[in-house]
C-alpha atoms as a PDB file:
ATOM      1  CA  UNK A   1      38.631 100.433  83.601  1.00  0.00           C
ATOM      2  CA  UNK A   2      40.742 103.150  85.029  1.00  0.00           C
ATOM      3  CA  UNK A   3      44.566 102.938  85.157  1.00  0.00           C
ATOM      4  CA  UNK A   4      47.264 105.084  86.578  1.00  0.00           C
ATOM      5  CA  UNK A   5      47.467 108.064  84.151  1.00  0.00           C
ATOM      6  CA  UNK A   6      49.732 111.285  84.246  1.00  0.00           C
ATOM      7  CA  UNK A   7      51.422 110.198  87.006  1.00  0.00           C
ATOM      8  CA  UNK A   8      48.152 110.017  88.868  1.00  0.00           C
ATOM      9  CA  UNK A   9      47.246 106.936  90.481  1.00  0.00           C
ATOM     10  CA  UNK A  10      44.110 104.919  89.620  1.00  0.00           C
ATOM     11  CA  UNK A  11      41.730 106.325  92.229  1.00  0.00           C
ATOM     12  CA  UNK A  12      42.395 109.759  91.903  1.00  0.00           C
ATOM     13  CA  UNK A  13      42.180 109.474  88.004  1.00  0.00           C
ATOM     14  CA  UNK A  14      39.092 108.146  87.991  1.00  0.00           C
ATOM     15  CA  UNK A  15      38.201 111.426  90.597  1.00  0.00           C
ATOM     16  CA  UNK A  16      39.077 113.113  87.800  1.00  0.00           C
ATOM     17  CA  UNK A  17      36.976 111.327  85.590  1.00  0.00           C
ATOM     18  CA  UNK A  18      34.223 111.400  87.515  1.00  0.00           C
ATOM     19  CA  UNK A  19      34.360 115.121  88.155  1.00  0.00           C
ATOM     20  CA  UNK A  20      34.731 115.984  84.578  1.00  0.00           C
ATOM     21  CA  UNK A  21      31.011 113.467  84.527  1.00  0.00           C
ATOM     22  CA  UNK A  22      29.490 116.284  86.847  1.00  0.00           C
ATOM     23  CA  UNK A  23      31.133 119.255  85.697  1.00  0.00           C
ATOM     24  CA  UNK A  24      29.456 118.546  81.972  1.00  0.00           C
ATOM     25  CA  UNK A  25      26.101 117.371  83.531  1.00  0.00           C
ATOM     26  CA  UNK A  26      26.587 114.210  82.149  1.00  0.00           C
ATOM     27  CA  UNK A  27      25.401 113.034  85.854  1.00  0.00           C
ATOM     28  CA  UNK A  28      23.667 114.912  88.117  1.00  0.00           C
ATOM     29  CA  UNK A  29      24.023 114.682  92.397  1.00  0.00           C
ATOM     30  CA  UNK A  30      21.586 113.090  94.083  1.00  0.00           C
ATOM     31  CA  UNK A  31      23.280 113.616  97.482  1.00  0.00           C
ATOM     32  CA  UNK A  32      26.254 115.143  98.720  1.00  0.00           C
ATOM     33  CA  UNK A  33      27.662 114.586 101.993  1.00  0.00           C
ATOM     34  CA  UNK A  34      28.512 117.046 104.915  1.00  0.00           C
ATOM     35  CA  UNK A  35      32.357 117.789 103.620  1.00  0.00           C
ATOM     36  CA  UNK A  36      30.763 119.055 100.627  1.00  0.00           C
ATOM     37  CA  UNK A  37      31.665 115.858  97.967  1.00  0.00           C
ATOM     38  CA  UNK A  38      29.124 113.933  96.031  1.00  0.00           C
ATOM     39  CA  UNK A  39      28.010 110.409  97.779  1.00  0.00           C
ATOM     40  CA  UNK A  40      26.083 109.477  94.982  1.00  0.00           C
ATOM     41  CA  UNK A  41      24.379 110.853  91.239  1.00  0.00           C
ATOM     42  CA  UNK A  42      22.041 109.812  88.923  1.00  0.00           C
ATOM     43  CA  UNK A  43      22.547 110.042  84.815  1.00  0.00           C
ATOM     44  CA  UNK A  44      21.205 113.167  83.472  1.00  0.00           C
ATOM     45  CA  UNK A  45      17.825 112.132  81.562  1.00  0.00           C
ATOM     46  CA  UNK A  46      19.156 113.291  78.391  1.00  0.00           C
ATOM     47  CA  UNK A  47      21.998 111.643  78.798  1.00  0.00           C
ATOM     48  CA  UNK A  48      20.194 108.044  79.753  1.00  0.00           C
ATOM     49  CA  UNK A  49      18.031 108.552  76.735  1.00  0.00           C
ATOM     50  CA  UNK A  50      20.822 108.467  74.618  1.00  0.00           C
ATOM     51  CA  UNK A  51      22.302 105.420  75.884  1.00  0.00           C
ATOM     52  CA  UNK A  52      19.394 103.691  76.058  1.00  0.00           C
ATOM     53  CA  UNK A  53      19.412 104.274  72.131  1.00  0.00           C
ATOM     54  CA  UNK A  54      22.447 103.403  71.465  1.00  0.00           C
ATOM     55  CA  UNK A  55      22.519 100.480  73.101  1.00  0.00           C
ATOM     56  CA  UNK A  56      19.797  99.113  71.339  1.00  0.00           C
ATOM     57  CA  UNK A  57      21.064 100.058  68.193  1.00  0.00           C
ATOM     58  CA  UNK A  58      24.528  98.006  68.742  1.00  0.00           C
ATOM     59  CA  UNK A  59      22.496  95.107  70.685  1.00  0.00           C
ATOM     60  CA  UNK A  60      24.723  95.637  73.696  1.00  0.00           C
ATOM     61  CA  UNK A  61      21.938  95.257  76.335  1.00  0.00           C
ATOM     62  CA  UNK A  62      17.995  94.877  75.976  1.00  0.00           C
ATOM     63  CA  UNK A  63      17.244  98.100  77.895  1.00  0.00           C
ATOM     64  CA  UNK A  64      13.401  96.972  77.950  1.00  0.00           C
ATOM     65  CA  UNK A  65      14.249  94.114  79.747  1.00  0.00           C
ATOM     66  CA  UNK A  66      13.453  94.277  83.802  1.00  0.00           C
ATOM     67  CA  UNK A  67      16.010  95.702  85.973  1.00  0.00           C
ATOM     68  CA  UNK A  68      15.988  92.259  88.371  1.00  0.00           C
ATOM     69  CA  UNK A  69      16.417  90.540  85.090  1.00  0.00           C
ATOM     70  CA  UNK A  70      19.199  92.680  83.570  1.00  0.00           C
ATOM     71  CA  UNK A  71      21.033  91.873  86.315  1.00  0.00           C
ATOM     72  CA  UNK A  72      20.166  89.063  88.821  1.00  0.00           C
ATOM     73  CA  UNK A  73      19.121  85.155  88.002  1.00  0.00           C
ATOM     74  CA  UNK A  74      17.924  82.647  89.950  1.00  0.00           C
ATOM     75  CA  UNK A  75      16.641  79.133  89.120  1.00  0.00           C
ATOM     76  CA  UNK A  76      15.467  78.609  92.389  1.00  0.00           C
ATOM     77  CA  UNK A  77      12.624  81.613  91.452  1.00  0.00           C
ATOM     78  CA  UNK A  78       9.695  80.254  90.359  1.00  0.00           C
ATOM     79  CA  UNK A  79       8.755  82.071  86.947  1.00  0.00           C
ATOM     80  CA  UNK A  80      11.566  84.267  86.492  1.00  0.00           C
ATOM     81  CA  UNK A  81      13.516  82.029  83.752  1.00  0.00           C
ATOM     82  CA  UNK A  82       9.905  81.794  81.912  1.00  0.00           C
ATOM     83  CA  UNK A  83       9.879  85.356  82.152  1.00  0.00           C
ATOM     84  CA  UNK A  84      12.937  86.559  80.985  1.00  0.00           C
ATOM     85  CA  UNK A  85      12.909  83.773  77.671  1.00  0.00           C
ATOM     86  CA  UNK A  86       9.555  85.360  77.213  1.00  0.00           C
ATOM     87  CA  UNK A  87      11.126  88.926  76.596  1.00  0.00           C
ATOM     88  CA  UNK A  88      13.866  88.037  75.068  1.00  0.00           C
ATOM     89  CA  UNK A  89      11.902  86.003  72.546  1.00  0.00           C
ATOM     90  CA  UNK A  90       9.226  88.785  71.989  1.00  0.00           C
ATOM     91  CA  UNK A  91      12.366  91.418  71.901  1.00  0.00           C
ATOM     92  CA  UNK A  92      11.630  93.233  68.267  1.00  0.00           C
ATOM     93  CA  UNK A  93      15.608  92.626  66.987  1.00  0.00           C
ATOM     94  CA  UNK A  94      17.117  92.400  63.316  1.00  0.00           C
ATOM     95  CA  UNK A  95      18.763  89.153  64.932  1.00  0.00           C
ATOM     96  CA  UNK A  96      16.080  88.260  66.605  1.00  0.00           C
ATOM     97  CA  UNK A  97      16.355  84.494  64.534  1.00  0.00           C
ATOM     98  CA  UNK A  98      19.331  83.730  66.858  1.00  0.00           C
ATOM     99  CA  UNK A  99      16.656  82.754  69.066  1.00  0.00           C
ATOM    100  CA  UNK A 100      15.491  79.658  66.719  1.00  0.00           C
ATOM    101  CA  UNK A 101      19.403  79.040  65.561  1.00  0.00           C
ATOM    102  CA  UNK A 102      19.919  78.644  69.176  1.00  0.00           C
ATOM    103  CA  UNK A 103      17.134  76.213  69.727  1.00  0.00           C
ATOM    104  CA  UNK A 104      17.647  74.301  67.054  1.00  0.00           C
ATOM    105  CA  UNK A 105      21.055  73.741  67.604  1.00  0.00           C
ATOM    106  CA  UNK A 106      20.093  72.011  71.006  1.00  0.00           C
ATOM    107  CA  UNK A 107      20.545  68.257  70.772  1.00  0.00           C
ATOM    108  CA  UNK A 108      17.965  66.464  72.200  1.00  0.00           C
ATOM    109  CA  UNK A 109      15.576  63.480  71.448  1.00  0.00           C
ATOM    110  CA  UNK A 110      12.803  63.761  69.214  1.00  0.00           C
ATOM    111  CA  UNK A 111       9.708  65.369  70.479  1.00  0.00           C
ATOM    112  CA  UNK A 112      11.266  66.136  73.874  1.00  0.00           C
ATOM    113  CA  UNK A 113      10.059  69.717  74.827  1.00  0.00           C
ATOM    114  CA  UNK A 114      13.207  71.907  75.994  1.00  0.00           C
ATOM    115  CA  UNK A 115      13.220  72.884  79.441  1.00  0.00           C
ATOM    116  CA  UNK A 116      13.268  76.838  80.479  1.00  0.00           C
ATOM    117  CA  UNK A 117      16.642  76.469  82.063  1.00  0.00           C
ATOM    118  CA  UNK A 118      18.235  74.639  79.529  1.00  0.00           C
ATOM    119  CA  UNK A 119      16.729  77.240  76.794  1.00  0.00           C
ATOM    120  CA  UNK A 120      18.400  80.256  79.725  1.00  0.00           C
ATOM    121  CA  UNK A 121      21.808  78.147  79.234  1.00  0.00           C
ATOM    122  CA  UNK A 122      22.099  77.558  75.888  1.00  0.00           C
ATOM    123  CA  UNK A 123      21.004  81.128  75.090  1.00  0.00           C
ATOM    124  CA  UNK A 124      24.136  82.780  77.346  1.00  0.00           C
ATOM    125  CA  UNK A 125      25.982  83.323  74.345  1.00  0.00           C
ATOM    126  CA  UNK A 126      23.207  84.354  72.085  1.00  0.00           C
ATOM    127  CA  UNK A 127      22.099  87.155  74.106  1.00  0.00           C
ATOM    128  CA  UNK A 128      24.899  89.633  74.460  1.00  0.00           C
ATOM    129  CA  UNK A 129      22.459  91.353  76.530  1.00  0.00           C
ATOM    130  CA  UNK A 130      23.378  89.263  79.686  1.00  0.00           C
ATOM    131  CA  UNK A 131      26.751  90.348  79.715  1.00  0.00           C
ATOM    132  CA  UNK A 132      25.404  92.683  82.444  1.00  0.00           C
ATOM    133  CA  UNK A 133      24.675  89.773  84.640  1.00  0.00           C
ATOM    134  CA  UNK A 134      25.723  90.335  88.010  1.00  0.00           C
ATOM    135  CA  UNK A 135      24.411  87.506  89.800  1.00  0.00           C
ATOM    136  CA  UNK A 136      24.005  83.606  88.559  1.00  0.00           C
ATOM    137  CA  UNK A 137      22.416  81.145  91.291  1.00  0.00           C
ATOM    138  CA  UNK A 138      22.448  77.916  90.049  1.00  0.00           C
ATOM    139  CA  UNK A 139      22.328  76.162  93.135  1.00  0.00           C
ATOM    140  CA  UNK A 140      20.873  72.661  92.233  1.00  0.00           C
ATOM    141  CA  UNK A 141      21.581  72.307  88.797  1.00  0.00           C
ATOM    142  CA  UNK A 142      21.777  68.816  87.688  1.00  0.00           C
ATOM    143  CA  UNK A 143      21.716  70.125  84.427  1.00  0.00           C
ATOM    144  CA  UNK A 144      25.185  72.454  84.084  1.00  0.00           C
ATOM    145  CA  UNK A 145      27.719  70.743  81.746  1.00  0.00           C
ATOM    146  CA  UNK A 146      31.315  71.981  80.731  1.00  0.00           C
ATOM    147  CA  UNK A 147      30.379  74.052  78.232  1.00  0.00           C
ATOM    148  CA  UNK A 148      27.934  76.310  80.063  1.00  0.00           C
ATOM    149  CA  UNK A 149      30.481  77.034  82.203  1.00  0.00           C
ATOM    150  CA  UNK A 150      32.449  78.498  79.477  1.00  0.00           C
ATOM    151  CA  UNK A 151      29.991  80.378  78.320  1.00  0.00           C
ATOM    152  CA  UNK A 152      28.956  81.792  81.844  1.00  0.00           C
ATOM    153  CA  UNK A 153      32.840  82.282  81.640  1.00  0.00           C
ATOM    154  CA  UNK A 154      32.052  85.036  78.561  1.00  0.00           C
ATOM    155  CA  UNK A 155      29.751  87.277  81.918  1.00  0.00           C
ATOM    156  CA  UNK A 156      32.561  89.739  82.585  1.00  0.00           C
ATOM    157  CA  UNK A 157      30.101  91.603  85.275  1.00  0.00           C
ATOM    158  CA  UNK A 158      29.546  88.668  87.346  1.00  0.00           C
ATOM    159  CA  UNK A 159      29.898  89.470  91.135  1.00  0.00           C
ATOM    160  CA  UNK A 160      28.012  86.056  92.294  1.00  0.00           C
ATOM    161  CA  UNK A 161      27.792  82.769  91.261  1.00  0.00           C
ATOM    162  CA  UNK A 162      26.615  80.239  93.037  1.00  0.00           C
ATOM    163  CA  UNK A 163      27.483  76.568  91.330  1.00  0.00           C
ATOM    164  CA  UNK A 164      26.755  74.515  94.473  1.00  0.00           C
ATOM    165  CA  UNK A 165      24.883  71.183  94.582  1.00  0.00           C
ATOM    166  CA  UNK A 166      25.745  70.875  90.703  1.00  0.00           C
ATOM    167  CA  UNK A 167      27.274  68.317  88.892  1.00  0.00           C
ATOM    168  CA  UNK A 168      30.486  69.780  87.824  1.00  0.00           C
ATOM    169  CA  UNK A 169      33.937  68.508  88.263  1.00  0.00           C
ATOM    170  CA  UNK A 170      36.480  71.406  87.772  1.00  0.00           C
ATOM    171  CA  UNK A 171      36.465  75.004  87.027  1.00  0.00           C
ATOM    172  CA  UNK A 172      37.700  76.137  83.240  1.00  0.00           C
ATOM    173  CA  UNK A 173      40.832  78.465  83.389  1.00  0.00           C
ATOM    174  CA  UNK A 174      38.688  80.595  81.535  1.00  0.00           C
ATOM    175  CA  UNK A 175      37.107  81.307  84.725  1.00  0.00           C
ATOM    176  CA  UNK A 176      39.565  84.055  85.301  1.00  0.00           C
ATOM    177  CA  UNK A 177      38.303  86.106  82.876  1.00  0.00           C
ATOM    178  CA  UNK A 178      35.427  87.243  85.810  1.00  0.00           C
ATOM    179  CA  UNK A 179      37.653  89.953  87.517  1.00  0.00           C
ATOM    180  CA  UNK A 180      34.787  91.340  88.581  1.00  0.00           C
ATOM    181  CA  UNK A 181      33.629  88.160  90.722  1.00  0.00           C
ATOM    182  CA  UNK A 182      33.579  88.599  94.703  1.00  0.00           C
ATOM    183  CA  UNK A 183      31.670  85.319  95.082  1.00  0.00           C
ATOM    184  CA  UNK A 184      32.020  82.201  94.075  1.00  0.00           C
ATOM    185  CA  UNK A 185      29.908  78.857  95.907  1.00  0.00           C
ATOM    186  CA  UNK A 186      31.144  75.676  95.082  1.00  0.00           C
ATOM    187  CA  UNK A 187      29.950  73.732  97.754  1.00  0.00           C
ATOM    188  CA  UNK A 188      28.515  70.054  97.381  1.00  0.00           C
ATOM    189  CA  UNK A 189      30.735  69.820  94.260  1.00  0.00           C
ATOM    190  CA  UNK A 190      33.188  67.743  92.834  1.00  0.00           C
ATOM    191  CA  UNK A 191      35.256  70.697  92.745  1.00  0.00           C
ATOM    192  CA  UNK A 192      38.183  70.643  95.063  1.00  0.00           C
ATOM    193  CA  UNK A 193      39.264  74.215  96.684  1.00  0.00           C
ATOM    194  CA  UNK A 194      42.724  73.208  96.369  1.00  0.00           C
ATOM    195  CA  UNK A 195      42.343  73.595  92.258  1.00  0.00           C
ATOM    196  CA  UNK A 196      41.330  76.994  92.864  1.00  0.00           C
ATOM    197  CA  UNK A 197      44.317  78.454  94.388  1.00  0.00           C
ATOM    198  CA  UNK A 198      46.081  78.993  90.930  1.00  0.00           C
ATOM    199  CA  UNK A 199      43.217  80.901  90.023  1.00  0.00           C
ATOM    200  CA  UNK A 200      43.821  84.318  89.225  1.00  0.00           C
ATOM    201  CA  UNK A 201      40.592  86.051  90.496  1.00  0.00           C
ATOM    202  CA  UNK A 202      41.851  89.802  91.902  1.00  0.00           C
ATOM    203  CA  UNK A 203      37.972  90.684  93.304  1.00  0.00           C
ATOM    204  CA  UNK A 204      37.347  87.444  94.771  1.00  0.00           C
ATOM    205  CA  UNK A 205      36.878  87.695  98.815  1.00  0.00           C
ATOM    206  CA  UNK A 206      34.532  84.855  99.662  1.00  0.00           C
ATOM    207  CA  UNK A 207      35.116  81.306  98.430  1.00  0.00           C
ATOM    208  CA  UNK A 208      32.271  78.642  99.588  1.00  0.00           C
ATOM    209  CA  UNK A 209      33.820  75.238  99.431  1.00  0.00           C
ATOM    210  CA  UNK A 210      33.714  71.884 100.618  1.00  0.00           C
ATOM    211  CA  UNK A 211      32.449  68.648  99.713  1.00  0.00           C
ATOM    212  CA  UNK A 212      30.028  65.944 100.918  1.00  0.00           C
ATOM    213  CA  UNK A 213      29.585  62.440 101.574  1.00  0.00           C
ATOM    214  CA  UNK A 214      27.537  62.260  98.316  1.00  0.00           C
ATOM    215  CA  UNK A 215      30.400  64.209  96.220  1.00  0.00           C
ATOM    216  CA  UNK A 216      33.674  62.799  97.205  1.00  0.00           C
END
């Protein structure tokens, strides 16, 4: 994140910064506008290569896995959780056994298969990889408990998530550590918008509240 440096403030350090980016071809402009600045740049191939390695290296984020899936998740898409288990299970990792720790640690009865979404869920913390996620719609989701929220709480890129129509009754203080979050739906929850006004949320601009019949 960039901060006020040099008696510069924030936005024109991170100018800076990002002029330094195109002055060593570290990104390259795609378009620049008619006064002459860049309005937008791609990474220099090189340069994405590299990342792309080290990332993989240090298990930050599964660079195979599909763009839509690195950063958007629906459970209202039919196929996409069986999807994305499917390559994260098949992803060639040394820790690739967190997948069966995380399984197996899954209480449940005996003989009951595991669900896709419950698998997604349970495997938020296993897979560092979604810490890219951008946008969670659980709309619907019977099956959210407390703890799942705290570990959705651990997605410091979230923009959007949608929690509405679930079953939950109040929002974790850890909540707070999304800065990045602009959305948040809790509609058709137990959730009351009055407990969310000692949230600290700096990005947030559009809260969805407000409970039904059904809920109160």
């Amino acid at each position: 994140m960039i901060t006020r440096r040099d008696g510069l403030a924030a936005l024109d350090e991170a100018e800076r910064c990002f002029d330094v980016l195109l002055a060593k071809r570290f990104v390259l402009e795609s378009e620049i506008g008619a006064s002459g600045k860049v309005k937008s740049c791609v990474v220099n191939g090189l340069i994405s290569k590299f990342i792309t390695k080290v990332a993989r290296e240090e298990n930050f984020v599964d660079a195979d896995l599909q763009p839509d899936f690195a950063h958007r998740v629906s459970i209202r898409i039919r196929n996409q959780l069986q999807q994305i288990l499917a390559q994260l299970q098949s992803s060639p990792r040394p820790n690739s056994s967190s997948w069966n720790i995380c399984k197996n640690s899954i209480p449940r009865e005996e003989d009951q298969p595991l669900d896709d979404l419950t698998l997604f869920l349970e495997s938020l913390p296993v897979f560092s990889r979604l810490g890219l996620l951008k946008v969670l719609d659980l709309e619907g989701c019977d099956g959210l408990k407390e703890h799942h929220l705290e570990n959705i709480c651990k997605l410091f890129q979230l923009r959007y998530l949608n929690l509405r129509r679930s079953k939950i009754t109040k929002l974790p203080k850890k909540i707070e550590n999304l800065q990045q979050l602009e959305t948040l739906d809790i509609r058709e929850t137990a959730v009351s918008s009055f407990a969310t006004k000692a949230l600290v949320l700096p990005m947030l601009k559009h809260l969805l509240s407000g409970c039904t019949e059904s809920t109160k």
